[in-house]
Protein backbone atom coordinates (compact mmCIF):
# COMPACT_ATOMS: atom_id res chain seq x y z
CA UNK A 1 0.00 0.00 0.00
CA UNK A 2 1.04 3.45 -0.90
CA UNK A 3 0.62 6.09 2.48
CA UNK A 4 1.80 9.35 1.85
CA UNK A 5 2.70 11.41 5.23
CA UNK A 6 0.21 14.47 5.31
CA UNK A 7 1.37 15.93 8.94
CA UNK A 8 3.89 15.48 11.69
CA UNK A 9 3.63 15.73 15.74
CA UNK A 10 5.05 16.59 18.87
CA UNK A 11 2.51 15.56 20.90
CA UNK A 12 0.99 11.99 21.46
CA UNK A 13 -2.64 12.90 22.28
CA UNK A 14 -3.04 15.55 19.53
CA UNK A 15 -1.40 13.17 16.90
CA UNK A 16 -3.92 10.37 17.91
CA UNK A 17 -7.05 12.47 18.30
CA UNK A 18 -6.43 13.46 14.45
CA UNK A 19 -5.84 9.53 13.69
CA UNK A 20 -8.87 8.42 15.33
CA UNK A 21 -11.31 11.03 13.76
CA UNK A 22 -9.87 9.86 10.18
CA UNK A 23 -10.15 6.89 10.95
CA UNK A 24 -13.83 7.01 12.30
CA UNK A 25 -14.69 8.40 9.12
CA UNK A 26 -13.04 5.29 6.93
CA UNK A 27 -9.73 7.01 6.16
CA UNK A 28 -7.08 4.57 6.17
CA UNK A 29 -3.95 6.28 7.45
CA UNK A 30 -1.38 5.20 10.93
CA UNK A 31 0.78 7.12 12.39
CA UNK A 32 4.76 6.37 11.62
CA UNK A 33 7.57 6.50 14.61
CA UNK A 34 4.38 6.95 17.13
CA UNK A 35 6.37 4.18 19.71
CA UNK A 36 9.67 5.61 19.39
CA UNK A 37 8.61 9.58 20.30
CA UNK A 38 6.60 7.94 22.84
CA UNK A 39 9.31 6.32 24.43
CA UNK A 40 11.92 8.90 23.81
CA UNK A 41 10.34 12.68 23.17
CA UNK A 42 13.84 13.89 22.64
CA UNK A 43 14.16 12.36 19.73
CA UNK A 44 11.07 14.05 18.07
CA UNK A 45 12.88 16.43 16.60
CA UNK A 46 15.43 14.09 14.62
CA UNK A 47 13.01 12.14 13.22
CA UNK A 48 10.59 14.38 12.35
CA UNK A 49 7.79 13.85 14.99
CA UNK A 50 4.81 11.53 14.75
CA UNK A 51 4.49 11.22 11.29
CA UNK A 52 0.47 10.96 10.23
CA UNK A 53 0.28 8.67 6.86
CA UNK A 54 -2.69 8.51 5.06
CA UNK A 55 -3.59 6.19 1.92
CA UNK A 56 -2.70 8.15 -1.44
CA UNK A 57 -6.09 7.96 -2.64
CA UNK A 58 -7.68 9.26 0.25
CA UNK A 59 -5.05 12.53 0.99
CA UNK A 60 -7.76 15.33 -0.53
CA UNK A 61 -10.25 13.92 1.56
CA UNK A 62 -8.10 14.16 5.24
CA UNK A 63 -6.89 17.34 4.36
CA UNK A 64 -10.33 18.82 4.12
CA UNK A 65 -11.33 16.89 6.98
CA UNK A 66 -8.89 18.49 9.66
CA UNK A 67 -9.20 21.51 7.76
CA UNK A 68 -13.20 21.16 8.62
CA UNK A 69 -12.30 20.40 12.20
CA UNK A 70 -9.67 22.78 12.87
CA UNK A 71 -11.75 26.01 11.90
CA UNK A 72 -14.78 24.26 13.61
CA UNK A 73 -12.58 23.85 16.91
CA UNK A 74 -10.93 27.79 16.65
CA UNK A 75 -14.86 29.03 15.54
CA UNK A 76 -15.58 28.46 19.58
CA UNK A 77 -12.89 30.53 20.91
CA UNK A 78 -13.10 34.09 21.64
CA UNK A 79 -10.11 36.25 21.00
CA UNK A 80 -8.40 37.46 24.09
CA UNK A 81 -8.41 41.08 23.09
CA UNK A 82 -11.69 41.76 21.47
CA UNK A 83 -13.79 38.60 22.71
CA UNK A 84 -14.65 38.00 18.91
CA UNK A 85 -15.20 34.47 17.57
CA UNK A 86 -12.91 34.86 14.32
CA UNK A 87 -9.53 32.86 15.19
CA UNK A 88 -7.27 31.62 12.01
CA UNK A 89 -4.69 29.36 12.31
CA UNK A 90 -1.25 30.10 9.72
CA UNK A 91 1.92 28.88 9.11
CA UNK A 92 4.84 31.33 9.23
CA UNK A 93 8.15 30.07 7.40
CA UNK A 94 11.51 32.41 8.42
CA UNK A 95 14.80 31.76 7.36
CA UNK A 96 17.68 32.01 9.87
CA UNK A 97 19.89 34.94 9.81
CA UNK A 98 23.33 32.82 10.05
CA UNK A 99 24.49 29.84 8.52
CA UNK A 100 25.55 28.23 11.94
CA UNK A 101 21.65 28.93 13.46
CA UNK A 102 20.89 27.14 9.93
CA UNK A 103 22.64 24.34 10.90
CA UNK A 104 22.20 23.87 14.50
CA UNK A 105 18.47 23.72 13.20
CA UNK A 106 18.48 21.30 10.89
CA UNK A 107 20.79 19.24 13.18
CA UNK A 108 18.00 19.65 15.85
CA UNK A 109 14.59 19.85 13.76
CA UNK A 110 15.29 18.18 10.60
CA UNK A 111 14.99 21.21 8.38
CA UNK A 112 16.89 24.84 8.45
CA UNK A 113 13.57 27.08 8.03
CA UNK A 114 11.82 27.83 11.09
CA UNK A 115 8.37 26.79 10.49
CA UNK A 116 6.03 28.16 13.83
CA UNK A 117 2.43 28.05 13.90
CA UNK A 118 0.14 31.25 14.90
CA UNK A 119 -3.33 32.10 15.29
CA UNK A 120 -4.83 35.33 14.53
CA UNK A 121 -7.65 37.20 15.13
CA UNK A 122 -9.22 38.23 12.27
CA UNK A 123 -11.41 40.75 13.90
CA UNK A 124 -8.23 43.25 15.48
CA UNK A 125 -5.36 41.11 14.04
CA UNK A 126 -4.37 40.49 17.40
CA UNK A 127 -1.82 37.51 16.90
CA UNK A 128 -0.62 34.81 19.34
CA UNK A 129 1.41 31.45 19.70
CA UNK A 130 -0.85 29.59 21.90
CA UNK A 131 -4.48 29.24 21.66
CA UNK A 132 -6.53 30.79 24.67
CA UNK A 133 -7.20 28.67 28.01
């Protein structure tokens, strides 16, 4: 069979939660090097994380599917500055100012751009790193 990895993970419980609501809808996917970031978190970042592998005929169809659930989950929280219900998540991509913080990153991360997830408001623009409590 032919899987094709679609997202990678830190986190053991976030990485499963995804699995199991593909799964619950008939997607056929696993999730790669689950056991060994279990055992050993430190090595997350040389591997790559949890890798989440889906069957190629079935990528569209997760994709749109934690696309669905992600703006359904970040649709019931408020912003912290203006209270408003219009969170976004987006990818920022920055490349390193030196060649040796290149490096050290890709020795560390696996890859020399520094890849960090936000959220915005789209309301006041306020932007943040971690969601709201």
């Amino acid at each position: 069979m032919d899987y094709v990895e679609i997202r990678s993970f830190d986190n053991y419980i976030e990485a499963n939660i995804v699995l199991n609501m593909l799964r619950h809808s008939g997607i056929e996917c696993h999730l790669k090097d689950e056991h060994i970031v279990t055992i050993d978190p430190l090595l997350s970042p040389a591997i790559g994380g949890m890798k989440l592998m889906v069957h190629h005929s079935q990528v569209e169809t997760a994709w749109d599917m934690i696309d669905r659930a992600e703006q359904q989950y970040l649709k019931d929280i408020p912003c912290p500055v203006c209270k408003a219900h219009a969170l976004k998540a987006e990818s920022v991509t920055r490349k390193h100012r030196c060649k040796l913080a290149a490096l050290a990153a890709m020795v560390l991360n696996g890859h020399s751009l520094e890849i960090t997830r936000i959220y915005r408001c789209s309301n006041c623009g306020y932007d943040f790193k971690e969601l709201p409590r």
